[in-house]
Protein backbone atom coordinates (compact mmCIF):
# COMPACT_ATOMS: atom_id res chain seq x y z
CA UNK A 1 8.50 10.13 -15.07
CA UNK A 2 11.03 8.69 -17.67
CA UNK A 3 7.39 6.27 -18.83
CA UNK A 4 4.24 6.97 -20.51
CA UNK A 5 1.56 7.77 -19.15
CA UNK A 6 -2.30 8.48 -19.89
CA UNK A 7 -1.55 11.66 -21.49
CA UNK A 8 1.25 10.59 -23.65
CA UNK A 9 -0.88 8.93 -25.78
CA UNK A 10 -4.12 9.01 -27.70
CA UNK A 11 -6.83 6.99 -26.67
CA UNK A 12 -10.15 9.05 -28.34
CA UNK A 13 -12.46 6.40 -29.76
CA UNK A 14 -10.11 3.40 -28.81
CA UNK A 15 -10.60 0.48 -26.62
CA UNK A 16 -8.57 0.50 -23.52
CA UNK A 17 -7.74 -2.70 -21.44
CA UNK A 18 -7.62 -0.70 -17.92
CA UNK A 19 -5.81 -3.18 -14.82
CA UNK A 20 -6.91 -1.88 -11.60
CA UNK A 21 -6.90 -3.15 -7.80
CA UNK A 22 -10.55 -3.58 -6.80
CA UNK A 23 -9.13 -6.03 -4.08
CA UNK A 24 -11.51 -4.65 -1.82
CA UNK A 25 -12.59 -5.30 1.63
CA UNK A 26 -15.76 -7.66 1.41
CA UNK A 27 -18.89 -8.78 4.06
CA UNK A 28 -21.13 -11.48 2.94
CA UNK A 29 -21.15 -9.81 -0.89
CA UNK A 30 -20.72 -6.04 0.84
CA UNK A 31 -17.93 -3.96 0.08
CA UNK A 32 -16.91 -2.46 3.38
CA UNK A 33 -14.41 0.06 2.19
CA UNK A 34 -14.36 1.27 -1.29
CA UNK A 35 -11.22 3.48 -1.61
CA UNK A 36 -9.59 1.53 -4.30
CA UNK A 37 -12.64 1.49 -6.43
CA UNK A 38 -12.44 5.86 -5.78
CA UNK A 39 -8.61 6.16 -6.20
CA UNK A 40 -9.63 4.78 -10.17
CA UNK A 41 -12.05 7.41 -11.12
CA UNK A 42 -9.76 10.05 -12.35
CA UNK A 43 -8.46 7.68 -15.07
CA UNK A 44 -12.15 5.76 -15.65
CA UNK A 45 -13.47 9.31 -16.63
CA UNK A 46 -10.43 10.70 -18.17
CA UNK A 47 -10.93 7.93 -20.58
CA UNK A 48 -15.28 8.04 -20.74
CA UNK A 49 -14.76 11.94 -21.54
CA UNK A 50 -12.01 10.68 -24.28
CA UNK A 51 -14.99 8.63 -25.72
CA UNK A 52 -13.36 5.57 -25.26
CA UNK A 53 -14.54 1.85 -24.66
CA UNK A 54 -12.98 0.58 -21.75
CA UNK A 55 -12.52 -3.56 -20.26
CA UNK A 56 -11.42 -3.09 -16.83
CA UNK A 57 -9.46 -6.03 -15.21
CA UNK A 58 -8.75 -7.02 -11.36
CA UNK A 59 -8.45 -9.70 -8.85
CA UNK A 60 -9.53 -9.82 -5.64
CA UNK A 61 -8.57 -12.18 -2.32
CA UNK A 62 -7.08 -15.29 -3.03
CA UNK A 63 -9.18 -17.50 -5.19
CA UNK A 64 -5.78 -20.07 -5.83
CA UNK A 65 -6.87 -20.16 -9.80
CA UNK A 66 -10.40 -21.53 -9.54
CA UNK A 67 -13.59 -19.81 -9.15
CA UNK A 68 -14.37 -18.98 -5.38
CA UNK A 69 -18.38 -17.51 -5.54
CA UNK A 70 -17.14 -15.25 -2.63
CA UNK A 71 -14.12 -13.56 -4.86
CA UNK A 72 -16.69 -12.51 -7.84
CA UNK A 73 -16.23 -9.45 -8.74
CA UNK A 74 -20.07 -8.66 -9.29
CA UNK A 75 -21.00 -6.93 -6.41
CA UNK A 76 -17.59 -4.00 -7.42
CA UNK A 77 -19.59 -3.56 -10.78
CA UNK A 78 -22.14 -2.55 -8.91
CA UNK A 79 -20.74 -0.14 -6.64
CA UNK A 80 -18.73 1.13 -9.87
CA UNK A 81 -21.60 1.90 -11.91
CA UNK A 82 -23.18 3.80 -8.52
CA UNK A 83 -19.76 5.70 -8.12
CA UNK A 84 -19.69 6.43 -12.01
CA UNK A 85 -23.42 6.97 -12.13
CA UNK A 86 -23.74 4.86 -15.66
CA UNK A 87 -24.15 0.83 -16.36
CA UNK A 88 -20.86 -1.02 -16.00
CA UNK A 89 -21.13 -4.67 -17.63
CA UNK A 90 -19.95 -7.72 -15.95
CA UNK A 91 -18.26 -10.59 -17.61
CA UNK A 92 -18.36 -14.19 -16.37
CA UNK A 93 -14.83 -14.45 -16.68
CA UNK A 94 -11.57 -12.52 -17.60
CA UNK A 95 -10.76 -14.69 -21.43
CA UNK A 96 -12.87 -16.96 -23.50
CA UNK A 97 -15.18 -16.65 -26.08
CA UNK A 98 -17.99 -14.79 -23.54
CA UNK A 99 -15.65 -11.91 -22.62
CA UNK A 100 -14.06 -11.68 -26.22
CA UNK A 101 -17.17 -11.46 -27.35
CA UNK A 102 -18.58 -8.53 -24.88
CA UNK A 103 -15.37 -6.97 -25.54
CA UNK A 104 -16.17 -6.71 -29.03
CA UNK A 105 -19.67 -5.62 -28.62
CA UNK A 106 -18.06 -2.67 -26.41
CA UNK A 107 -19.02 0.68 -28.06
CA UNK A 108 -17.34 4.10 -27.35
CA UNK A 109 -18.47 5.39 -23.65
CA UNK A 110 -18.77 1.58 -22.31
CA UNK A 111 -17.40 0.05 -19.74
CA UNK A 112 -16.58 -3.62 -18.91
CA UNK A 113 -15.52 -5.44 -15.75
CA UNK A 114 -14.31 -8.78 -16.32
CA UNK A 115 -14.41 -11.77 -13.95
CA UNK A 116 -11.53 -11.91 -11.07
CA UNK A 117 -8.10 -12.36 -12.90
CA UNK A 118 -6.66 -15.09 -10.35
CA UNK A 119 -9.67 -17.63 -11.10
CA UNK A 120 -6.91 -18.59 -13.39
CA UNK A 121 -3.56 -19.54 -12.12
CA UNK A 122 -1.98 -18.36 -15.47
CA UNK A 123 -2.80 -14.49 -14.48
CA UNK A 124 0.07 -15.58 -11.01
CA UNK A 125 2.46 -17.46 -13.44
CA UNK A 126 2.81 -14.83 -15.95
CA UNK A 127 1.55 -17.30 -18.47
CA UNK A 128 2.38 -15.99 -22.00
CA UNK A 129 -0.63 -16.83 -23.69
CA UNK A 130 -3.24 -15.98 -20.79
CA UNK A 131 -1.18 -12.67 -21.13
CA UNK A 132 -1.96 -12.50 -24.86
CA UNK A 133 -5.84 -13.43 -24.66
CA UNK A 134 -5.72 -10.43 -22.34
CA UNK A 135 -4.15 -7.74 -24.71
CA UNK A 136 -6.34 -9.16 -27.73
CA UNK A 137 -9.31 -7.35 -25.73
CA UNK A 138 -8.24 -4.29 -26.76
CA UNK A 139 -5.94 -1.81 -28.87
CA UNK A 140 -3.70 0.32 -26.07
CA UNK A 141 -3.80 -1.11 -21.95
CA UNK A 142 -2.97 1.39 -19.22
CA UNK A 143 -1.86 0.25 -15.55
CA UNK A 144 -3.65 2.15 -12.78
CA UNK A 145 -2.61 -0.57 -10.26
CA UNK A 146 -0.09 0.22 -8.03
CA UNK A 147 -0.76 -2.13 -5.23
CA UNK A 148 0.13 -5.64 -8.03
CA UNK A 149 2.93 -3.53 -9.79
CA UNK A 150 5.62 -5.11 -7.60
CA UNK A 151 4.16 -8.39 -8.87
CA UNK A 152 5.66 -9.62 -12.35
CA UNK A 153 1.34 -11.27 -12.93
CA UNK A 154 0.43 -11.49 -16.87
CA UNK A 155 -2.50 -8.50 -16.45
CA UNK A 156 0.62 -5.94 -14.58
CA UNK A 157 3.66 -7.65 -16.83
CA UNK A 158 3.21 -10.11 -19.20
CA UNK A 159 0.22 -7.71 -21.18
CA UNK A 160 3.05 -5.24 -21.70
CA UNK A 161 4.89 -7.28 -24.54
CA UNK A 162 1.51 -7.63 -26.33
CA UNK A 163 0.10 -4.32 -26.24
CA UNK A 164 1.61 -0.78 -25.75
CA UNK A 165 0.92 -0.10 -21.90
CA UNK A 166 1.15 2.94 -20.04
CA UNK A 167 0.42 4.48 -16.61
CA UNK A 168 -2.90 5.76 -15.34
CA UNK A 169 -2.94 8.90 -13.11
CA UNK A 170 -3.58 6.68 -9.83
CA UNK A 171 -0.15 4.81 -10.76
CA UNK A 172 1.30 7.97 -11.70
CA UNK A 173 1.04 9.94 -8.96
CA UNK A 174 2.08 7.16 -7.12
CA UNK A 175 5.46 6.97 -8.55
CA UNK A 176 5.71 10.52 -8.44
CA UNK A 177 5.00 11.15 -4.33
CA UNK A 178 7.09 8.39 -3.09
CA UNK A 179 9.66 8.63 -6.25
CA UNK A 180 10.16 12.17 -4.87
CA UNK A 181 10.13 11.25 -1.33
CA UNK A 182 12.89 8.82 -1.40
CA UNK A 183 15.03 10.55 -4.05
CA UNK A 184 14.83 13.87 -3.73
CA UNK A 185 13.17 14.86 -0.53
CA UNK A 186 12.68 18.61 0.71
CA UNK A 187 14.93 18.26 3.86
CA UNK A 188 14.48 17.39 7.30
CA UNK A 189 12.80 14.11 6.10
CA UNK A 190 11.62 12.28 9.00
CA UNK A 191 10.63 8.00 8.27
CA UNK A 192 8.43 6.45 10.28
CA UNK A 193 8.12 2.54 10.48
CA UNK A 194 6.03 0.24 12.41
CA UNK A 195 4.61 -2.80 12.54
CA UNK A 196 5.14 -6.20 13.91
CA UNK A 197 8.40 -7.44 12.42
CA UNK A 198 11.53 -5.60 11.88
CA UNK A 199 12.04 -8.82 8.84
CA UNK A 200 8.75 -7.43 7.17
CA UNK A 201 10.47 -4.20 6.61
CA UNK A 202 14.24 -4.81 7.20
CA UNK A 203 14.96 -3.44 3.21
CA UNK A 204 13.02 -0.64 3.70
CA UNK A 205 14.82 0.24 6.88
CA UNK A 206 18.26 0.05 5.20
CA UNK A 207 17.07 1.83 2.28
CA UNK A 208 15.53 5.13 4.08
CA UNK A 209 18.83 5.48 6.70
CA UNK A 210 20.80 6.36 3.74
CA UNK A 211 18.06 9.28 2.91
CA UNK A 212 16.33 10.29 6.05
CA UNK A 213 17.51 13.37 8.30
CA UNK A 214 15.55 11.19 11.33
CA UNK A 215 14.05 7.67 11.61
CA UNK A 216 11.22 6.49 14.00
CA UNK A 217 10.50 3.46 14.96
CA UNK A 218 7.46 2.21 16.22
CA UNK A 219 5.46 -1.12 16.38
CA UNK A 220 6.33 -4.54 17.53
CA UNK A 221 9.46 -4.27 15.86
CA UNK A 222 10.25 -1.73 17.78
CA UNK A 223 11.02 -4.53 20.93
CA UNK A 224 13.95 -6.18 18.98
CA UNK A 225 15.71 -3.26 19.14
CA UNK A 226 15.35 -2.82 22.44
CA UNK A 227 15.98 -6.53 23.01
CA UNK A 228 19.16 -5.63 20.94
CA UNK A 229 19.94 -2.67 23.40
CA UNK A 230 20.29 -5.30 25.84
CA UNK A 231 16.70 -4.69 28.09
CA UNK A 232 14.85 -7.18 29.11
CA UNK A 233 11.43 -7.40 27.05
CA UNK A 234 9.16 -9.60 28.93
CA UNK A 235 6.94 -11.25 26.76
CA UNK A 236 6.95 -8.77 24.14
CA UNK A 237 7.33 -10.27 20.18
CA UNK A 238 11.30 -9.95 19.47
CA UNK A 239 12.93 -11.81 16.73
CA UNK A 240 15.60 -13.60 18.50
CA UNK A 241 17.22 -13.42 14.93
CA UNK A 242 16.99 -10.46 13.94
CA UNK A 243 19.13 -9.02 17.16
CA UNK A 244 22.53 -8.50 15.69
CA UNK A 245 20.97 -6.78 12.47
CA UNK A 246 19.00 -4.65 14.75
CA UNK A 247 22.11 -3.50 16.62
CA UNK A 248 23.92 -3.45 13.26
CA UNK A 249 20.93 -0.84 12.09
CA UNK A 250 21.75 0.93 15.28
CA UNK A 251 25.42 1.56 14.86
CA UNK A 252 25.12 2.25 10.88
CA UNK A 253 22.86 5.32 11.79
CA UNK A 254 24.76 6.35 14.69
CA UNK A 255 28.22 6.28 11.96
CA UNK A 256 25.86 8.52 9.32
CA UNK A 257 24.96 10.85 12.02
CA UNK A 258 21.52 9.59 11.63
CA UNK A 259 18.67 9.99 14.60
CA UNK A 260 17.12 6.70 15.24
CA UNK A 261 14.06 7.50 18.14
CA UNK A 262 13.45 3.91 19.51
CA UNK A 263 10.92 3.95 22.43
CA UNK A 264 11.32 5.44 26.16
CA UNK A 265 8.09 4.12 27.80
CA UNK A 266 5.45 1.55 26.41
CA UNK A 267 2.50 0.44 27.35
CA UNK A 268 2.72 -3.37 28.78
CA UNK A 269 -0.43 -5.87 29.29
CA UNK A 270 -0.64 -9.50 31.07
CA UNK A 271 -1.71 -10.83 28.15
CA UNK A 272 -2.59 -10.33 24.74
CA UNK A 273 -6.56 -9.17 24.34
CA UNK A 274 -7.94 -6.07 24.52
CA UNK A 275 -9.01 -6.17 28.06
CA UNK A 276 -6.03 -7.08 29.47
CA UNK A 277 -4.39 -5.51 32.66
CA UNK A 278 -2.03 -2.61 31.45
CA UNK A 279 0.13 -0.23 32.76
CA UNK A 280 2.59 2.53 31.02
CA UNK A 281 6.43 1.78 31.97
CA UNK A 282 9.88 2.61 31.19
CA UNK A 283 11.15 1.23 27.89
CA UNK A 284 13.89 -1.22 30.05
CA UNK A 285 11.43 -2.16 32.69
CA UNK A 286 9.03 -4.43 30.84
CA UNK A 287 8.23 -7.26 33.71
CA UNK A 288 8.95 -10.65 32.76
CA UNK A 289 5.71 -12.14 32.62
CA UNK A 290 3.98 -8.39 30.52
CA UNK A 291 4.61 -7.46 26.92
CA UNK A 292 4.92 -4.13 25.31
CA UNK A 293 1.81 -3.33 22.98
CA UNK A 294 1.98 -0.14 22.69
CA UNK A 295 4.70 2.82 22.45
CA UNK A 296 3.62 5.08 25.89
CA UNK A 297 2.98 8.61 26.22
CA UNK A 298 6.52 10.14 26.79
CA UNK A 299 7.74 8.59 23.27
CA UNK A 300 4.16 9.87 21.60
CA UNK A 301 5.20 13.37 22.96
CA UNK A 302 8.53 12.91 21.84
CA UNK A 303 7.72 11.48 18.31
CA UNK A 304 4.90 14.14 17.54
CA UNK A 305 8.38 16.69 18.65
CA UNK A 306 10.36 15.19 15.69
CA UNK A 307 8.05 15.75 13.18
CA UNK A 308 6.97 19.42 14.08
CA UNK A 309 10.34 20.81 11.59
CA UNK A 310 9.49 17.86 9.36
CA UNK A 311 9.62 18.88 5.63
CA UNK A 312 8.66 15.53 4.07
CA UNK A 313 7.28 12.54 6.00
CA UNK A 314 6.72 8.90 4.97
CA UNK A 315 4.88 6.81 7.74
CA UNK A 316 4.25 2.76 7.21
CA UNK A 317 2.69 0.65 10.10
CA UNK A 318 1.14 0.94 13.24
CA UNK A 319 2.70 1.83 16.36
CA UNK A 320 0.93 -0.84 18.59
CA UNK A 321 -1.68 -3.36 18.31
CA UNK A 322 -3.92 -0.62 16.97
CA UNK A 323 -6.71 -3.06 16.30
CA UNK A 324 -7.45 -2.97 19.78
CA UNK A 325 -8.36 0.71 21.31
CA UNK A 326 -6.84 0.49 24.33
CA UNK A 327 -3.55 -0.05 22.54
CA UNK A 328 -4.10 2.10 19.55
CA UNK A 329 -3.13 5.31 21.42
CA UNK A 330 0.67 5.55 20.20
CA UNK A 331 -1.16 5.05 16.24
CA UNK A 332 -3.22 8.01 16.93
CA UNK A 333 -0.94 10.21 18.33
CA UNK A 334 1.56 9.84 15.40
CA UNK A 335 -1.16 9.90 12.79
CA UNK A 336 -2.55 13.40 14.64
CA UNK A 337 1.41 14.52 14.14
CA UNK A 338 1.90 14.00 10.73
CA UNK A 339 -1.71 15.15 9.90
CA UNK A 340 -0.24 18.66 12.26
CA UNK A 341 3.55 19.15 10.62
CA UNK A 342 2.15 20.93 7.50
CA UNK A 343 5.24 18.70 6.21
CA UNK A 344 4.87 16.66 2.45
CA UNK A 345 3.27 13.74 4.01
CA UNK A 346 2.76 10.49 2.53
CA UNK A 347 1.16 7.20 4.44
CA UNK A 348 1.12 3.78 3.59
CA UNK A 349 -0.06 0.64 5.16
CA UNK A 350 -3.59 -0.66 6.28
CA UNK A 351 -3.58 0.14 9.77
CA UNK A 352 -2.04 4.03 9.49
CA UNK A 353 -4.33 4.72 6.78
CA UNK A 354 -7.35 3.44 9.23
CA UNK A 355 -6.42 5.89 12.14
CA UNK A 356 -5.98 8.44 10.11
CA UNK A 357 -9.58 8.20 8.31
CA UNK A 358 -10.94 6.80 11.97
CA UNK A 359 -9.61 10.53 13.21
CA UNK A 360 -10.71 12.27 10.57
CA UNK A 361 -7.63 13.31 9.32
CA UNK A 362 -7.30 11.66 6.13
CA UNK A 363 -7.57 14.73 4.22
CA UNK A 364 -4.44 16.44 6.10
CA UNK A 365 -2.30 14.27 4.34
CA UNK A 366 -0.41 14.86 0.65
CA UNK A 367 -0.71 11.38 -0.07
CA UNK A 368 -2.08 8.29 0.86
CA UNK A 369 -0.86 5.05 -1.09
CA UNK A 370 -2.94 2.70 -2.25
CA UNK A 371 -0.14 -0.44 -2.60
CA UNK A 372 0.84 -1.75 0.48
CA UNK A 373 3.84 -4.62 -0.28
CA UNK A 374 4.02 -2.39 -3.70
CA UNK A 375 4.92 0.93 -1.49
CA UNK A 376 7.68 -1.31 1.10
CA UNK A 377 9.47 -2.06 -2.31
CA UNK A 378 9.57 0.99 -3.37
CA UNK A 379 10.81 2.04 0.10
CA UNK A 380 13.76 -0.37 -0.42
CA UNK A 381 14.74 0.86 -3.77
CA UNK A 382 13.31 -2.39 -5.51
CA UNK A 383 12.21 -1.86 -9.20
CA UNK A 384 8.69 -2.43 -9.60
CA UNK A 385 8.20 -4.82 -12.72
CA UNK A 386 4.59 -3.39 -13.53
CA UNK A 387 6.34 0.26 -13.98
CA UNK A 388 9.44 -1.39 -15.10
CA UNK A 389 7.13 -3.06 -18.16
CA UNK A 390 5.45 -0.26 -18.99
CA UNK A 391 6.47 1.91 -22.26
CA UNK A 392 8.89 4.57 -22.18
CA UNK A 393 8.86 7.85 -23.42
């Protein structure tokens, strides 16, 4: 990695302004899944066993820049301090005289959280000064939060041109997996990309045809193409506007001697709830009043077949409306693939990552990515201004 990271710099003794992404899922003050706060550790007690004192910084939901009592980040101290089995203090807020002044007090070993960044619509804006009241908390920041670094926010980017900033081993390894992935992959590298709307994911799409050996594609997106293909899709979601870039898609993989594996058969419903009538048909024989929520079990079969000589697999998105079970049957059978291919395999996106762990098979995998929209512009070849920001070696 052409930045700094943890390692590249000395930290014994200092205090360390850490970002990280506790934007966890919540229940009435509960944190329901606590994978972000986990992915963190390896830096948190990198740093503890380094002596240092460190002021840990995130947001979480979408408080708009006031204080929302159901964004605090209270009840993530907690669950820290469990996880790190030592006291974790809790500021009222991110700057101001309170949390400058328990920064301060910080001694070597201790650890801070501070109040939820977007309570103040200066973290969103990349306000200058909010940016500075940040870095004055400490000597040296590090940014172990690769799900904001595609977002240009004063704690990811603005920080940087106060205080030297470098990457923690969550971010790194991040930019390492799908760095490697996209630009130098071990060969036959198989994408797969689902999901509702080929627009959500249309850069990514372009990006990986130029480096994949095969592309699959999954998902309600996966109707437009067929829409584009000329069958009739029922009721199915297609983006009416996306049509001629679908077939566009089609024909520049075709010209690159690319594989593009849309769907043969899908499973169709009446309507759209989970006990809806439903049926398994042939990709151009959706009925016109039925839409496709599911891929079917020929194009599972055939999917899991593509990614048995797989070297190197990146899969984003669902390949039907996974949050209901009846549907969710194309999800798992992809997830059990990759988890099978013995192939480099890194996963991104909510709902893959939640079949996987709801099979089990979470640990089959090389990596699992802890930035959604950060990962998709990474897919597309964006640069990241959070790793863009950061100091170089």
């Amino acid at each position: 990695m052409e930045k700094k990271s943890l390692k590249d710099i000395v930290v014994m003794g200092k205090k360390v302004f850490v970002r990280v992404d506790y934007n966890v899922p919540m229940k009435d003050g509960v944190i329901t899944n606590d994978n972000r706060i986990r992915a963190t550790l390896p830096t948190l007690e990198y740093l503890l066993a380094q002596n240092a004192a460190l002021v840990l910084a995130s947001h979480l939901g979408r408080p708009k820049g006031a204080p929302v009592p159901e964004f605090t980040l209270a009840p993530v101290a907690k669950r820290l301090s469990e996880l790190l089995g030592k006291e974790v203090l809790f500021a009222p807020d991110c700057v101001g005289e309170e949390a400058a002044a328990m920064a301060k007090a910080l001694k070597p070993g201790q650890i801070l959280l501070l109040e939820n960044l977007r309570y103040h619509k200066e973290e969103e804006k990349n306000d200058p000064e909010f940016s500075r009241q940040l870095a004055s908390l400490a000597e040296v920041a590090v940014n172990d939060a690769f799900g904001v670094s595609h977002r240009a926010h004063a704690s990811v980017e603005g920080i940087t041109k106060y205080i030297p900033t470098v990457a923690g081993f969550l971010l790194e390894k991040e930019i390492l997996f799908l760095g490697q992935a996209v630009n130098n992959p071990v060969r036959p590298f198989v994408a797969i990309i689902g999901g509702a709307k080929v627009s959500d994911k249309i850069g990514v799409i372009e990006n990986l045809l130029t480096k994949v050996d095969r592309l699959i594609i999954g998902g309600g997106m996966a109707n437009t193409f067929l829409a584009a293909k000329g069958f009739a899709t029922g009721k199915s979601l297609v983006e009416e506007d996306k049509l001629d870039l679908a077939r566009e898609l089609m024909v520049k993989a075709k010209n690159a001697g690319k594989e593009l594996l849309l769907p043969v058969d899908v499973t169709i419903a009446d309507r759209f709830a989970a006990d809806a009538a439903n049926k398994v048909v042939a990709a151009d024989a959706i009925e016109g009043d039925w839409m496709a929520l599911d891929i079917g079990p020929v194009t599972s079969k055939a999917y899991a077949e593509a990614l048995k000589d797989a070297k190197t697999v990146v899969w984003n998105g669902p390949m039907g409306v996974f949050e209901m079970d009846v549907f969710a049957k194309g999800t798992e059978a992809v997830a059990k693939a990759v988890a099978a291919s013995g192939a480099k395999s890194i996963v991104g996106g909510g709902d893959s990552i939640a079949a996987l762990e709801k099979l089990g098979l979470a640990r089959e995998i090389t990596h699992i990515s802890t930035g959604g929209g950060a990962s998709l512009e990474f897919l597309e070849g964006k640069v990241l201004p959070g790793v863009a920001a950061l100091a170089g070696k």
